[in-house]
Protein backbone atom coordinates (compact mmCIF):
# COMPACT_ATOMS: atom_id res chain seq x y z
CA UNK A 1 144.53 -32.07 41.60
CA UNK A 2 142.16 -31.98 44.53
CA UNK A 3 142.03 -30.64 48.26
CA UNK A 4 144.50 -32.30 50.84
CA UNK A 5 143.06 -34.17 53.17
CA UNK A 6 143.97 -32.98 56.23
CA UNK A 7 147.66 -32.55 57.28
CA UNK A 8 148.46 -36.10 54.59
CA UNK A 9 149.35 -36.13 51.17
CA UNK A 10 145.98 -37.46 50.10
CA UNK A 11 144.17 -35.41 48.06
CA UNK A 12 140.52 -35.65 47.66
CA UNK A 13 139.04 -36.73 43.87
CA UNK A 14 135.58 -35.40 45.17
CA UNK A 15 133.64 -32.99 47.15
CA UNK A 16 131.68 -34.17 50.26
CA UNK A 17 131.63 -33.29 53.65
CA UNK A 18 131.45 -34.82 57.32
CA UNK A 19 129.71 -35.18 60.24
CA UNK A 20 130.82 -36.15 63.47
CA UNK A 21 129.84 -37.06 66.69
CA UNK A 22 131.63 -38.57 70.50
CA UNK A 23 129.51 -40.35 72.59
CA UNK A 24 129.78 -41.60 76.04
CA UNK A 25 130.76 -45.67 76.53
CA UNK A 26 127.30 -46.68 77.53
CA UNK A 27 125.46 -45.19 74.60
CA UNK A 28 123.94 -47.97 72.53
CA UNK A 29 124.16 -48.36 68.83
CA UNK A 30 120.25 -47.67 68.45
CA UNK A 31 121.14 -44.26 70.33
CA UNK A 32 124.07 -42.99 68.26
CA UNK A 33 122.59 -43.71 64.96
CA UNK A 34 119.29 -41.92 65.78
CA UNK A 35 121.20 -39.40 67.21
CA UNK A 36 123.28 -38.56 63.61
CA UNK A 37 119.72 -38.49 62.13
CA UNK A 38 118.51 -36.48 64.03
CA UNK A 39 120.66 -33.92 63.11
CA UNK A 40 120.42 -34.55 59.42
CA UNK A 41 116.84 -34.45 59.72
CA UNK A 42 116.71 -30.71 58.27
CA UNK A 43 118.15 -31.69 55.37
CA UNK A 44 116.44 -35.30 54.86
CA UNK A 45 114.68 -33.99 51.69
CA UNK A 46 117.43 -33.00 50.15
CA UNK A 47 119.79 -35.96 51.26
CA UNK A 48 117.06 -38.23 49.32
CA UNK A 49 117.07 -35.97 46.38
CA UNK A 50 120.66 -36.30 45.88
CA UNK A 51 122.16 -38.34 42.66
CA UNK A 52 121.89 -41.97 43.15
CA UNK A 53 125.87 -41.88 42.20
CA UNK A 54 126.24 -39.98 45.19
CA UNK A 55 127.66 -42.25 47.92
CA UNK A 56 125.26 -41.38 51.99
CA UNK A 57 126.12 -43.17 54.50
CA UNK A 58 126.82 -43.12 58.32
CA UNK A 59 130.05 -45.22 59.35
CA UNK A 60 130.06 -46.33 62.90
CA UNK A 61 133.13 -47.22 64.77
CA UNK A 62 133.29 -49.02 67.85
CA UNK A 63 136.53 -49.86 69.76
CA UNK A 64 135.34 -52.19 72.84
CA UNK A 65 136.88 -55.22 74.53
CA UNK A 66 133.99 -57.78 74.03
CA UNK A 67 131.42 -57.75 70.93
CA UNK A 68 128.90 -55.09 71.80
CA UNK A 69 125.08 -55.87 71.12
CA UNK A 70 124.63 -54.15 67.71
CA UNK A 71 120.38 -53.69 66.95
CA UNK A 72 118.96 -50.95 65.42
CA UNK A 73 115.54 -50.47 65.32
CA UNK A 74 113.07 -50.86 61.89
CA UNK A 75 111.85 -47.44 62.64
CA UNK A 76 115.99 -46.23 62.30
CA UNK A 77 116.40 -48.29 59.32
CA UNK A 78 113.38 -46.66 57.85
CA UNK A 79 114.28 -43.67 58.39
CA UNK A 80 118.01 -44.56 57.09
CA UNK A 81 116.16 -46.19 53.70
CA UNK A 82 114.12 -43.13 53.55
CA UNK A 83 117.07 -40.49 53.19
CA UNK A 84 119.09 -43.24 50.81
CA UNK A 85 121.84 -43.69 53.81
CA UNK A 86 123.75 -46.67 54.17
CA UNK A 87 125.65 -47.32 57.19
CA UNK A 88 128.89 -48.65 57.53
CA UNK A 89 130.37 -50.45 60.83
CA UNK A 90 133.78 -51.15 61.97
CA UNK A 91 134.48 -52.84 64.91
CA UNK A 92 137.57 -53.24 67.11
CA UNK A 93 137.83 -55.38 70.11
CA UNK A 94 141.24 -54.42 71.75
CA UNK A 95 142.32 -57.06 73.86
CA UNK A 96 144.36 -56.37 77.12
């Protein structure tokens, strides 16, 4: 049993929900990260107080067609250790 996810055949074996978020080309890492905290920051109490079993985390994925700098601040990753979020990064470099 479990919800579909979307329009697959996947269903879902837990609850959980998403956040998402566009940004232009020339925002930086640093930017888009503190920018998805921001918006969780409301609830930053109760995303700490949450079950340790309880998989957090912010994936980032880039498409680009050369390595982007990727830096994020110790302030963000404060702020990330402080809520219990990990953050997850794919990266695709199409090639034309």
């Amino acid at each position: 049993k479990g919800a579909l996810r979307g329009k697959t055949t996947i269903r879902e074996r837990s609850s959980g929900w998403i956040l998402t978020n566009e940004f232009p080309l020339d925002v930086t890492l640093e930017e888009g990260v503190v920018a998805m905290l921001r918006r969780v920051a409301s609830v930053g109490e109760k995303l700490r107080a949450l079950d340790s079993n309880v998989q957090k985390e912010i994936s980032v994925v880039i498409y680009c067609s050369r390595p982007p700098t990727m830096f994020l601040s110790s302030a963000t990753t404060k702020v990330l250790g402080a809520y219990g979020l990990g953050i997850d990064f794919d990266l695709y470099i199409l090639r034309h």
